[in-house]
PDB file of N, CA and C in Angstrom:
ATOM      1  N   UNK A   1      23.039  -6.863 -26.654  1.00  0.00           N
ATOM      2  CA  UNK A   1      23.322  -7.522 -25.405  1.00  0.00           C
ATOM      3  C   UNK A   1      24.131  -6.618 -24.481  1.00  0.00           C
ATOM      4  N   UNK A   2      25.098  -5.898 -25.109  1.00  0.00           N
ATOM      5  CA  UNK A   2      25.738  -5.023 -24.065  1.00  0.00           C
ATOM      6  C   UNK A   2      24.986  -3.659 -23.625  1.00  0.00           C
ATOM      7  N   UNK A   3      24.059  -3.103 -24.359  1.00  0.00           N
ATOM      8  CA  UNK A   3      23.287  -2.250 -23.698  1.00  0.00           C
ATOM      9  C   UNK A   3      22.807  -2.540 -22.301  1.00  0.00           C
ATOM     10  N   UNK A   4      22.161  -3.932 -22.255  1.00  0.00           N
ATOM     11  CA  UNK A   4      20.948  -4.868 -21.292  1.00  0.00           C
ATOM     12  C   UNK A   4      22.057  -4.575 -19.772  1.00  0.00           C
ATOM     13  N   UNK A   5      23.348  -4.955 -20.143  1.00  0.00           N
ATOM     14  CA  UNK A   5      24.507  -5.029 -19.146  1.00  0.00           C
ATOM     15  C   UNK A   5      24.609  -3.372 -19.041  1.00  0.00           C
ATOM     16  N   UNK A   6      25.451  -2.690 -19.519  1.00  0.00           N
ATOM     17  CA  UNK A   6      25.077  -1.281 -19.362  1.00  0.00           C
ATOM     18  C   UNK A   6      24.027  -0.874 -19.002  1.00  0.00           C
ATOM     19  N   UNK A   7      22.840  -1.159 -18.872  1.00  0.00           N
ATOM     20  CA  UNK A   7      21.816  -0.308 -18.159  1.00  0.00           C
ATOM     21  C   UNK A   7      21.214  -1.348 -16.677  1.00  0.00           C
ATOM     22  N   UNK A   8      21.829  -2.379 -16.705  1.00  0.00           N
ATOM     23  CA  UNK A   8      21.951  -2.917 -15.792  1.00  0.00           C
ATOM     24  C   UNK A   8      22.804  -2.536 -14.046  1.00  0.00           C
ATOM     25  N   UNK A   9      23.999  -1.913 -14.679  1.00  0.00           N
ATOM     26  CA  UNK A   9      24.740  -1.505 -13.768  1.00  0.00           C
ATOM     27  C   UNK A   9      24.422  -0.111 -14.009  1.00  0.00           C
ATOM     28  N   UNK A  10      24.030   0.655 -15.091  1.00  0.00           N
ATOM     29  CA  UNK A  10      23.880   1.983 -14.405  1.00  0.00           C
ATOM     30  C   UNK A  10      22.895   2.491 -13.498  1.00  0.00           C
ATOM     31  N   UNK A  11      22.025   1.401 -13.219  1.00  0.00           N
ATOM     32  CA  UNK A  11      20.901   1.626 -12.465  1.00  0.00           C
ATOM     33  C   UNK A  11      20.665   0.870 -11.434  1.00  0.00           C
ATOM     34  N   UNK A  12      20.298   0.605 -10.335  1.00  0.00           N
ATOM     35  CA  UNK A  12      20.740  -0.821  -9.127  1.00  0.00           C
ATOM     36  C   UNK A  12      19.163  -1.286  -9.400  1.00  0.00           C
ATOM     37  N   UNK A  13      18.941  -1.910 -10.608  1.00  0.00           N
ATOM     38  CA  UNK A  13      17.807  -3.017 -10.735  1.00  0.00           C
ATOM     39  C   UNK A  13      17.697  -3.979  -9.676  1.00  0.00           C
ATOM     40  N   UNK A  14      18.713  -4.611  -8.965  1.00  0.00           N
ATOM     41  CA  UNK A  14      19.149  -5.862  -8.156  1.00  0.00           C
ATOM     42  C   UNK A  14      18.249  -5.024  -6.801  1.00  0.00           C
ATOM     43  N   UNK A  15      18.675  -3.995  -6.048  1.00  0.00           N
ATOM     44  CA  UNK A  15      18.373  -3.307  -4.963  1.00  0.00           C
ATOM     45  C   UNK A  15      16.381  -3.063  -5.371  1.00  0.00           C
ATOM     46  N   UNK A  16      16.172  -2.678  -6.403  1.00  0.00           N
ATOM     47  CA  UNK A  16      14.884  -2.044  -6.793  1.00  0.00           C
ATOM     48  C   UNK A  16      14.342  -3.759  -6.638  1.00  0.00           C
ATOM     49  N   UNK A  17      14.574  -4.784  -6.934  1.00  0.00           N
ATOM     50  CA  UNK A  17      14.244  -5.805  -7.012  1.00  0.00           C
ATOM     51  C   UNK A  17      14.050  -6.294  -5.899  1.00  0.00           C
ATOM     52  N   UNK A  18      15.037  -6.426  -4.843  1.00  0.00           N
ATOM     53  CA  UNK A  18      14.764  -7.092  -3.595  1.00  0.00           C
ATOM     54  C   UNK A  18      13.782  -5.926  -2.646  1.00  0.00           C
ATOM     55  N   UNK A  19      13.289  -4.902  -3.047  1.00  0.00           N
ATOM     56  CA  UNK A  19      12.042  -4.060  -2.541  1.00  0.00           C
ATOM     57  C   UNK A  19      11.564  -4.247  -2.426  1.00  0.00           C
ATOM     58  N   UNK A  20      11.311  -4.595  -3.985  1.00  0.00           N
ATOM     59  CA  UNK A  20       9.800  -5.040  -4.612  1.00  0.00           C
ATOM     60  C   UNK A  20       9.674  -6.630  -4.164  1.00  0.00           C
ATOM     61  N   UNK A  21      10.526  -7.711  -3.859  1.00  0.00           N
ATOM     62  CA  UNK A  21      10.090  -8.693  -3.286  1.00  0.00           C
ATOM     63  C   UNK A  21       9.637  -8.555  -2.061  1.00  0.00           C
ATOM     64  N   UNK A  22      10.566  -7.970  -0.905  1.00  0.00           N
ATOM     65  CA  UNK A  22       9.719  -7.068   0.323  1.00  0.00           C
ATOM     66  C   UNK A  22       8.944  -6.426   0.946  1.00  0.00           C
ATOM     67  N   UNK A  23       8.415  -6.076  -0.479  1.00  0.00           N
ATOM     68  CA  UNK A  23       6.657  -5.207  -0.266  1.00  0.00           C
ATOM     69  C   UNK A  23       5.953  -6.071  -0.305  1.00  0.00           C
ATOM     70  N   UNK A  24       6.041  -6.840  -1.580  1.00  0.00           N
ATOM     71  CA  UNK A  24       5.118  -7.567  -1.838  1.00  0.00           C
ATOM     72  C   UNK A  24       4.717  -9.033  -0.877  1.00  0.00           C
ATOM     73  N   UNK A  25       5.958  -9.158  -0.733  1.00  0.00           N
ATOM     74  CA  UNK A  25       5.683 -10.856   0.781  1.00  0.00           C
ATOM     75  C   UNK A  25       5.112 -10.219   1.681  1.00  0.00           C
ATOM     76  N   UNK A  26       5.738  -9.035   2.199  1.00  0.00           N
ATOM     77  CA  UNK A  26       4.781  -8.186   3.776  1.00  0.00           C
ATOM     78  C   UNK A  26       3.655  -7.996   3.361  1.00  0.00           C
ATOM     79  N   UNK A  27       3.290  -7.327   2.131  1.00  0.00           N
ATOM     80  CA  UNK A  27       1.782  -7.306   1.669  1.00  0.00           C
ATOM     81  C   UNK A  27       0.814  -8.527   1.688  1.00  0.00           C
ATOM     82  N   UNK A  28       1.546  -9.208   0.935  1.00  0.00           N
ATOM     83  CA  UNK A  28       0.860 -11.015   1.189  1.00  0.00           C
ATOM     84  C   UNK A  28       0.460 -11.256   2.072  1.00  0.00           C
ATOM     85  N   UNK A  29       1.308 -11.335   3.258  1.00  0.00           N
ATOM     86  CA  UNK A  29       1.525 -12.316   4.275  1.00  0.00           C
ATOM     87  C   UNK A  29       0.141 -11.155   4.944  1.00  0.00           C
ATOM     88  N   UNK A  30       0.146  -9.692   5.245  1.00  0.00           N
ATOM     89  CA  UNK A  30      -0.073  -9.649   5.654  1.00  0.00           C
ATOM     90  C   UNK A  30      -2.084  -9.205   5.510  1.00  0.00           C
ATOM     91  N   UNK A  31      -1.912  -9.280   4.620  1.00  0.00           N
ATOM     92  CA  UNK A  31      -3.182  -9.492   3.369  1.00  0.00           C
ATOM     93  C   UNK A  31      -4.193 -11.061   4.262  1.00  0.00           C
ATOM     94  N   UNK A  32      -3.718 -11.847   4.343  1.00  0.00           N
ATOM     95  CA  UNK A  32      -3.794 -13.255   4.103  1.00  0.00           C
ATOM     96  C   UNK A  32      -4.184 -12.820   5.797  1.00  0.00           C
ATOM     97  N   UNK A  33      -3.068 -12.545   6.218  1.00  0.00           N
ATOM     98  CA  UNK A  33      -3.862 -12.707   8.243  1.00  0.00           C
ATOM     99  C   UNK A  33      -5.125 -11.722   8.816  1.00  0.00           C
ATOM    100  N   UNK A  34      -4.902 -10.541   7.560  1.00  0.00           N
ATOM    101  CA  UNK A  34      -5.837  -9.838   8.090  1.00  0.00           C
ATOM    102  C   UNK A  34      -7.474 -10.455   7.443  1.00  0.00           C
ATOM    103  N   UNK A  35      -6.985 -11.325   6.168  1.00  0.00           N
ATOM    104  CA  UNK A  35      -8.638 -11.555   5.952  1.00  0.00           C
ATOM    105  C   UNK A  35      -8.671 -12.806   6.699  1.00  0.00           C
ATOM    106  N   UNK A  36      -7.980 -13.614   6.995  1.00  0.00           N
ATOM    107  CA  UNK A  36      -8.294 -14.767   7.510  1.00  0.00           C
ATOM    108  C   UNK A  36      -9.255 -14.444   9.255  1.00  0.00           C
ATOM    109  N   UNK A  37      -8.949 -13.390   9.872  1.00  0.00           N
ATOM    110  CA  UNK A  37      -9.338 -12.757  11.095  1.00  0.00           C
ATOM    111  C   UNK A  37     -10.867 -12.425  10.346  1.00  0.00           C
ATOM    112  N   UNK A  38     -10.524 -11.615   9.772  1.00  0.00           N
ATOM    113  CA  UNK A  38     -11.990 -11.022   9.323  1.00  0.00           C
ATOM    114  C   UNK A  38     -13.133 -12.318   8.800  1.00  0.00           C
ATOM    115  N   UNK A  39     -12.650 -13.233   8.068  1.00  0.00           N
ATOM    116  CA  UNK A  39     -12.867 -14.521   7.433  1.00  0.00           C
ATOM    117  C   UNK A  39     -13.679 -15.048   8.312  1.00  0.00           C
ATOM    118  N   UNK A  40     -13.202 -15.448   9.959  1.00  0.00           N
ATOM    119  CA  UNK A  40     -13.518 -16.044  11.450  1.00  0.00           C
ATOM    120  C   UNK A  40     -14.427 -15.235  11.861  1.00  0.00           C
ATOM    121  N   UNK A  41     -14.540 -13.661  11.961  1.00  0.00           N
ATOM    122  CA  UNK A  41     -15.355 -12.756  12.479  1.00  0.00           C
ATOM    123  C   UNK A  41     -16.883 -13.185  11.870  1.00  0.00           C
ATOM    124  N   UNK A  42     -16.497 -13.121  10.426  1.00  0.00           N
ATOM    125  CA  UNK A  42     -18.257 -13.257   9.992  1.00  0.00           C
ATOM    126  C   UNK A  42     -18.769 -14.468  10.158  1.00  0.00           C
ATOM    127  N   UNK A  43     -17.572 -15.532   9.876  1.00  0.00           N
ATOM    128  CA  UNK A  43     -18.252 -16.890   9.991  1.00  0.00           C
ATOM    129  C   UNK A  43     -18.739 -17.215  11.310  1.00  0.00           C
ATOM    130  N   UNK A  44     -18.073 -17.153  12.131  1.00  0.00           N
ATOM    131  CA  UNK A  44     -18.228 -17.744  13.447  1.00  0.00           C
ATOM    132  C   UNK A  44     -18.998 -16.972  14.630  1.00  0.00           C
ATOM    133  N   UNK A  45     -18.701 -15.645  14.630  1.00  0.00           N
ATOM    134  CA  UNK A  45     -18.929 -14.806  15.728  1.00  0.00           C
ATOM    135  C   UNK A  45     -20.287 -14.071  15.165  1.00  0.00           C
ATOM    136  N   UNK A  46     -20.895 -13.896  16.195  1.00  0.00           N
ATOM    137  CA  UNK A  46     -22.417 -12.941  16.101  1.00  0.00           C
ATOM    138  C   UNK A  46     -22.165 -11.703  16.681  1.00  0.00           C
ATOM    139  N   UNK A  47     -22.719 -10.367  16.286  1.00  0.00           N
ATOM    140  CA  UNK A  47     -22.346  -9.457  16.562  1.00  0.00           C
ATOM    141  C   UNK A  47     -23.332  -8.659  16.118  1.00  0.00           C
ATOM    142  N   UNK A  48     -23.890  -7.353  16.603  1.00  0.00           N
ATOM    143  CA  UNK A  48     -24.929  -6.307  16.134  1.00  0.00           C
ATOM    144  C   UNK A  48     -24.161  -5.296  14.946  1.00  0.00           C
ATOM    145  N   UNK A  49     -25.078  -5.623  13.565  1.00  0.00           N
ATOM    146  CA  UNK A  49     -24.592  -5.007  12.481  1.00  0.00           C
ATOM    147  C   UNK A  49     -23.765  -5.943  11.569  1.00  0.00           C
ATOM    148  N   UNK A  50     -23.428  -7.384  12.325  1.00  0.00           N
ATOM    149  CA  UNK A  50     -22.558  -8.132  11.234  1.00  0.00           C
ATOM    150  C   UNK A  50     -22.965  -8.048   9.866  1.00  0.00           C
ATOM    151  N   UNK A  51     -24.396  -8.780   9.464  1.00  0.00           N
ATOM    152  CA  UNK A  51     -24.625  -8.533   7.688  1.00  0.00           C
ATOM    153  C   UNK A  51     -24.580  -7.207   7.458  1.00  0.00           C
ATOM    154  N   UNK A  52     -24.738  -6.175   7.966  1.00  0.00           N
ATOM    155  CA  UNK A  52     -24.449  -4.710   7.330  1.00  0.00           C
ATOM    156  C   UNK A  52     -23.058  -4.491   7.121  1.00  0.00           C
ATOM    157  N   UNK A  53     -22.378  -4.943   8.097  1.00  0.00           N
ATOM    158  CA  UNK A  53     -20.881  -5.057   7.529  1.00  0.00           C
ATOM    159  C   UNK A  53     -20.204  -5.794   6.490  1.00  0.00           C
ATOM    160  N   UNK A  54     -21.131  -6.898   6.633  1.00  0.00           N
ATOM    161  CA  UNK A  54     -20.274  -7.118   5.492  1.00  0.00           C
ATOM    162  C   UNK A  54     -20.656  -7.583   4.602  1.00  0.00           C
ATOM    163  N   UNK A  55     -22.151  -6.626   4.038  1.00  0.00           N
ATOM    164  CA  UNK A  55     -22.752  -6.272   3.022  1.00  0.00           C
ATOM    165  C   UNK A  55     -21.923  -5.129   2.394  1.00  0.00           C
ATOM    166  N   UNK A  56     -21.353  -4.147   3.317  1.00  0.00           N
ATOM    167  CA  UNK A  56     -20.496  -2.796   3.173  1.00  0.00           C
ATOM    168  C   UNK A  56     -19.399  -3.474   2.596  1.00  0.00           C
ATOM    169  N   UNK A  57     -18.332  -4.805   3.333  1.00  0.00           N
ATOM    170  CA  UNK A  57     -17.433  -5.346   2.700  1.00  0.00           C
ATOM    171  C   UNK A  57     -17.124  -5.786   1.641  1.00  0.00           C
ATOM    172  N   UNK A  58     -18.266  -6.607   1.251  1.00  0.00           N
ATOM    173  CA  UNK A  58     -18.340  -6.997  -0.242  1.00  0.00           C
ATOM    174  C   UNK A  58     -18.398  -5.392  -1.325  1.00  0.00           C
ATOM    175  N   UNK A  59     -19.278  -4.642  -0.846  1.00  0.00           N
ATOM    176  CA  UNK A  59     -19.213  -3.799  -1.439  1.00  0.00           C
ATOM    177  C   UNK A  59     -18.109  -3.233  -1.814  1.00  0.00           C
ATOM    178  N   UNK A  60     -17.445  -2.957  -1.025  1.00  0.00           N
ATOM    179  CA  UNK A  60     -16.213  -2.471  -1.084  1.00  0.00           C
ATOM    180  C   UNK A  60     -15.029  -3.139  -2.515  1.00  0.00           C
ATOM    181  N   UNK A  61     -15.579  -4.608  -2.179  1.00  0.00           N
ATOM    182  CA  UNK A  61     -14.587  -5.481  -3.095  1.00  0.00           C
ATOM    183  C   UNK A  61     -15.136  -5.457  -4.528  1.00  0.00           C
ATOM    184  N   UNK A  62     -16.050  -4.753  -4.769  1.00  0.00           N
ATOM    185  CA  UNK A  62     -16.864  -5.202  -6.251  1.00  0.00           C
ATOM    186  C   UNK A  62     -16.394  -3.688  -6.826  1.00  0.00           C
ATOM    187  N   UNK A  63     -15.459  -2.982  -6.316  1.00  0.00           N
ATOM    188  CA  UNK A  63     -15.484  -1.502  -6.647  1.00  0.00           C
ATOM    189  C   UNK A  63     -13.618  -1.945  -7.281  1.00  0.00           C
ATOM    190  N   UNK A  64     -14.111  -1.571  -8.934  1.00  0.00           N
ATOM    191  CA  UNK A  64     -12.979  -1.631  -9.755  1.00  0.00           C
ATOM    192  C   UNK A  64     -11.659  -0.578  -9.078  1.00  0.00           C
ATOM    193  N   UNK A  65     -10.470  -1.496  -8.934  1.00  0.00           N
ATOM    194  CA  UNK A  65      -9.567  -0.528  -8.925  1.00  0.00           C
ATOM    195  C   UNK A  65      -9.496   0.585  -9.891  1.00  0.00           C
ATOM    196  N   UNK A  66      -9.545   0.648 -11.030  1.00  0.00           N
ATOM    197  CA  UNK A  66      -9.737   1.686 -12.218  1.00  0.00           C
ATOM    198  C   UNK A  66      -9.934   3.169 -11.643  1.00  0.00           C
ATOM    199  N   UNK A  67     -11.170   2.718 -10.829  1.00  0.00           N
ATOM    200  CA  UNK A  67     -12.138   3.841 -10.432  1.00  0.00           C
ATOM    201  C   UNK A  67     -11.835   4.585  -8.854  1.00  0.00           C
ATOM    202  N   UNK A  68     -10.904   3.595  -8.465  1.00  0.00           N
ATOM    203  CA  UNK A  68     -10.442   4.725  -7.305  1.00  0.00           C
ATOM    204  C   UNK A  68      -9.176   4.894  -7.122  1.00  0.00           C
ATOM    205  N   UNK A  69      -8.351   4.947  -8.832  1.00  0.00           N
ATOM    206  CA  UNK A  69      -7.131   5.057  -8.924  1.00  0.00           C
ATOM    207  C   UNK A  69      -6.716   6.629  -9.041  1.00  0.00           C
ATOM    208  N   UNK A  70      -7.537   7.677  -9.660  1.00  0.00           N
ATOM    209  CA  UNK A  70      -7.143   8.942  -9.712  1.00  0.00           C
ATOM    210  C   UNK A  70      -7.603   9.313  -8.453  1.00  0.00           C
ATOM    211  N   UNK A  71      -8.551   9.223  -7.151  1.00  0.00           N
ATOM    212  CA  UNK A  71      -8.532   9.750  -5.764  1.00  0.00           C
ATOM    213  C   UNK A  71      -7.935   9.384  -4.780  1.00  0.00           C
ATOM    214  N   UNK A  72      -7.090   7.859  -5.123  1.00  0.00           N
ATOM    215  CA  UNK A  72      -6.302   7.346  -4.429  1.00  0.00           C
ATOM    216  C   UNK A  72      -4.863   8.532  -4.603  1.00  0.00           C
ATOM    217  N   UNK A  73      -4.765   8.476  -5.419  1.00  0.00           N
ATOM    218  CA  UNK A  73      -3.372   9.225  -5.921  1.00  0.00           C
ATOM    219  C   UNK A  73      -3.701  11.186  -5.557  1.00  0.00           C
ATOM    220  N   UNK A  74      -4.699  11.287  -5.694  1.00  0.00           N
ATOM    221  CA  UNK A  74      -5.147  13.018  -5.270  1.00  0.00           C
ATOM    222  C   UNK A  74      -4.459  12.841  -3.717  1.00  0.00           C
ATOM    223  N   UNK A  75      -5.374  11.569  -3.363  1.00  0.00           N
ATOM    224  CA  UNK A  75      -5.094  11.539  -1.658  1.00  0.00           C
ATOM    225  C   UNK A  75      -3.624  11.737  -0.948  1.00  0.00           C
ATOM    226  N   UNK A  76      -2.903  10.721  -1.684  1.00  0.00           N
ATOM    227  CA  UNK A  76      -1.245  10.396  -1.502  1.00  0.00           C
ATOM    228  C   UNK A  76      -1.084  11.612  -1.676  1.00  0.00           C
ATOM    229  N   UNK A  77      -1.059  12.646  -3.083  1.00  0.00           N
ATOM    230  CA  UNK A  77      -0.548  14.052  -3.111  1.00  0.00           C
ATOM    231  C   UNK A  77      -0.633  14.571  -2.125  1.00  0.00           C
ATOM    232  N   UNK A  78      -1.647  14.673  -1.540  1.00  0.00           N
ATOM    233  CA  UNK A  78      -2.126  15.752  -0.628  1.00  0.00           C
ATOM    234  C   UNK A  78      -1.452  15.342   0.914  1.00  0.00           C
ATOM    235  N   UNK A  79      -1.412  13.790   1.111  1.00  0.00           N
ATOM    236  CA  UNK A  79      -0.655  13.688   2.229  1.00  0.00           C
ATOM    237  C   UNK A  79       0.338  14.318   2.742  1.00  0.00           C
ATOM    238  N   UNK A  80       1.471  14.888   2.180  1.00  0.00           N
ATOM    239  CA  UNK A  80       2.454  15.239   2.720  1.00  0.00           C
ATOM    240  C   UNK A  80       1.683  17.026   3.455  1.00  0.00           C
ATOM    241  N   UNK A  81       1.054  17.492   2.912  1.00  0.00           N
ATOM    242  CA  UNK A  81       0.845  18.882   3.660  1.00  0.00           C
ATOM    243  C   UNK A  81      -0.437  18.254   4.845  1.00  0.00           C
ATOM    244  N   UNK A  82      -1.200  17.445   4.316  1.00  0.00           N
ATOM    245  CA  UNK A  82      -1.952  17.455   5.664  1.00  0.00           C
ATOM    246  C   UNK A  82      -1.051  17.013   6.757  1.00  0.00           C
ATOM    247  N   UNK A  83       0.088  16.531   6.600  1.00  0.00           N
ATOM    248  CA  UNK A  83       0.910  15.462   8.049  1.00  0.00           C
ATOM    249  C   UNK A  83       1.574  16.904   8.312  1.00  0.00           C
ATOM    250  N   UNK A  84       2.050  17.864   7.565  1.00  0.00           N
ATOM    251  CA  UNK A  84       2.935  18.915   8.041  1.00  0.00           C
ATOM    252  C   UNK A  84       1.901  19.509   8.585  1.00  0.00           C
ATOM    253  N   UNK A  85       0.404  19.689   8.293  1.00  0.00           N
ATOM    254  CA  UNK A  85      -0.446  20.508   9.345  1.00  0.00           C
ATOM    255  C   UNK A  85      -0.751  19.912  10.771  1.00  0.00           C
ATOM    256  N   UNK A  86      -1.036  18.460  10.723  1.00  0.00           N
ATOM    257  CA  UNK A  86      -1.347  17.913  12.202  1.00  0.00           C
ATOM    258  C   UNK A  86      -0.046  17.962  12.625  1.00  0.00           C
ATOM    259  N   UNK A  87       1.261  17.763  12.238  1.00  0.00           N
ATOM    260  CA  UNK A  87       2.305  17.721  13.102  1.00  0.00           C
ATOM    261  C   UNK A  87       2.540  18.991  13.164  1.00  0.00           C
ATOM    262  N   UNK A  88       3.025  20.288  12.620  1.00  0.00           N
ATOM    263  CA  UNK A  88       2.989  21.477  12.375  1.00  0.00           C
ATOM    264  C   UNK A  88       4.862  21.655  12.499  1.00  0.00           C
ATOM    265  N   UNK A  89       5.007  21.121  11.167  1.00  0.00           N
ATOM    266  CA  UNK A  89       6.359  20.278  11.025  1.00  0.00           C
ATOM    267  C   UNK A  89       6.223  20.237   9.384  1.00  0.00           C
ATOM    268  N   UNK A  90       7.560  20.631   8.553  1.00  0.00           N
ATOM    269  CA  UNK A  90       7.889  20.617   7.386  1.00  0.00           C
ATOM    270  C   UNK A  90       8.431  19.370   7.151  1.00  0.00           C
ATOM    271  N   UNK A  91       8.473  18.108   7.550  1.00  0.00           N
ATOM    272  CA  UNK A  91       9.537  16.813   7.382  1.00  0.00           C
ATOM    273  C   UNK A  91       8.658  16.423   7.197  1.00  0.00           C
ATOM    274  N   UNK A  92       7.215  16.484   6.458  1.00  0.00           N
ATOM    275  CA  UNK A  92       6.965  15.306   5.178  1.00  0.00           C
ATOM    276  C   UNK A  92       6.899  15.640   3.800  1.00  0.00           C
ATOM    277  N   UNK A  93       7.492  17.004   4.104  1.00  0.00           N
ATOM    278  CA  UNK A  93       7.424  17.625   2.502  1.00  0.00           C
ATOM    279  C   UNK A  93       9.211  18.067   1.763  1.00  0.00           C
ATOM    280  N   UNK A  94      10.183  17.970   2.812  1.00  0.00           N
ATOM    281  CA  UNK A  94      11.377  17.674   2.683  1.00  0.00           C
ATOM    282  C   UNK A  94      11.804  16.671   2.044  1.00  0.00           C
ATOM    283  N   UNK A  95      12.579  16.560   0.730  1.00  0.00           N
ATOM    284  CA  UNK A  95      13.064  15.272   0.120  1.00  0.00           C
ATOM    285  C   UNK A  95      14.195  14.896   0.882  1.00  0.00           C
ATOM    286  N   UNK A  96      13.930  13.061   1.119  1.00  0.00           N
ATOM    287  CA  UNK A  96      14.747  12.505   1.742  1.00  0.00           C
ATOM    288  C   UNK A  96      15.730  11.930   1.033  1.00  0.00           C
ATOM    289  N   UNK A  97      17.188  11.806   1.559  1.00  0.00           N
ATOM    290  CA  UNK A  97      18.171  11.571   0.356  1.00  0.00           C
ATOM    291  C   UNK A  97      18.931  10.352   1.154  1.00  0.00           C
ATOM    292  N   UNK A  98      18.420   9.348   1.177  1.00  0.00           N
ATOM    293  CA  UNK A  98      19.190   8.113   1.761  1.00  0.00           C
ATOM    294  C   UNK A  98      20.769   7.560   1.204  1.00  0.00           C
ATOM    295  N   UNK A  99      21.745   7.941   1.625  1.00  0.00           N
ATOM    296  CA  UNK A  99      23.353   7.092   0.591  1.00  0.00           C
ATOM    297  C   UNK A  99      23.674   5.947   1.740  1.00  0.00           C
ATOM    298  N   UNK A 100      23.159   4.763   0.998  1.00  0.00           N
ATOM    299  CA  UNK A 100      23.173   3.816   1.206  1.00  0.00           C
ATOM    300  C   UNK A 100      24.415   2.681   0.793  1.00  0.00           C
ATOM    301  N   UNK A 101      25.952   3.877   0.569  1.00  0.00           N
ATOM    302  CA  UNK A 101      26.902   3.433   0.156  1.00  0.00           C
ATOM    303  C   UNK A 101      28.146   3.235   1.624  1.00  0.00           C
TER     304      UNK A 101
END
């Protein structure tokens, strides 16, 4: 039991926690408005190319995360030098050191 407390305070679990509730509600919330828009687009509105779109959409959704988890992550790597080339600027490859004390 006193380890659980000791590694409790040696690490700010509490701070890492209210993040992760913060990502995740903005993600939700904002998850939820963007399909609900898209939701209205196909149902309601006519448009040139709608079933191709969102024949492409579904498609999109039937594609296992699994499988675009190692190019997702190549991609993220690689972000920080492509933003230092379009900006032509070293501050996305600089570690940022926030003291939030």
């Amino acid at each position: 039991m006193v380890n659980y407390r000791d590694a409790w305070r040696a690490v700010p679990f509490g701070r890492g926690y209210i993040n992760t509730l913060i990502v995740a509600i903005t993600v939700t919330v904002g998850q939820v408005l963007t399909s609900s828009l898209a939701a209205y687009a196909f149902a309601r509105l006519s448009f040139p190319g709608r079933d191709k779109l969102f024949l492409g959409y579904l498609g999109t959704m039937m594609i296992p995360g699994a499988v675009t988890m190692i190019p997702v992550f190549i991609l993220l790597r690689k972000l920080p030098e492509v933003l230092n080339w379009v900006f032509h600027t070293d501050f996305w490859s600089t570690p940022l050191y926030l003291d939030l004390t």
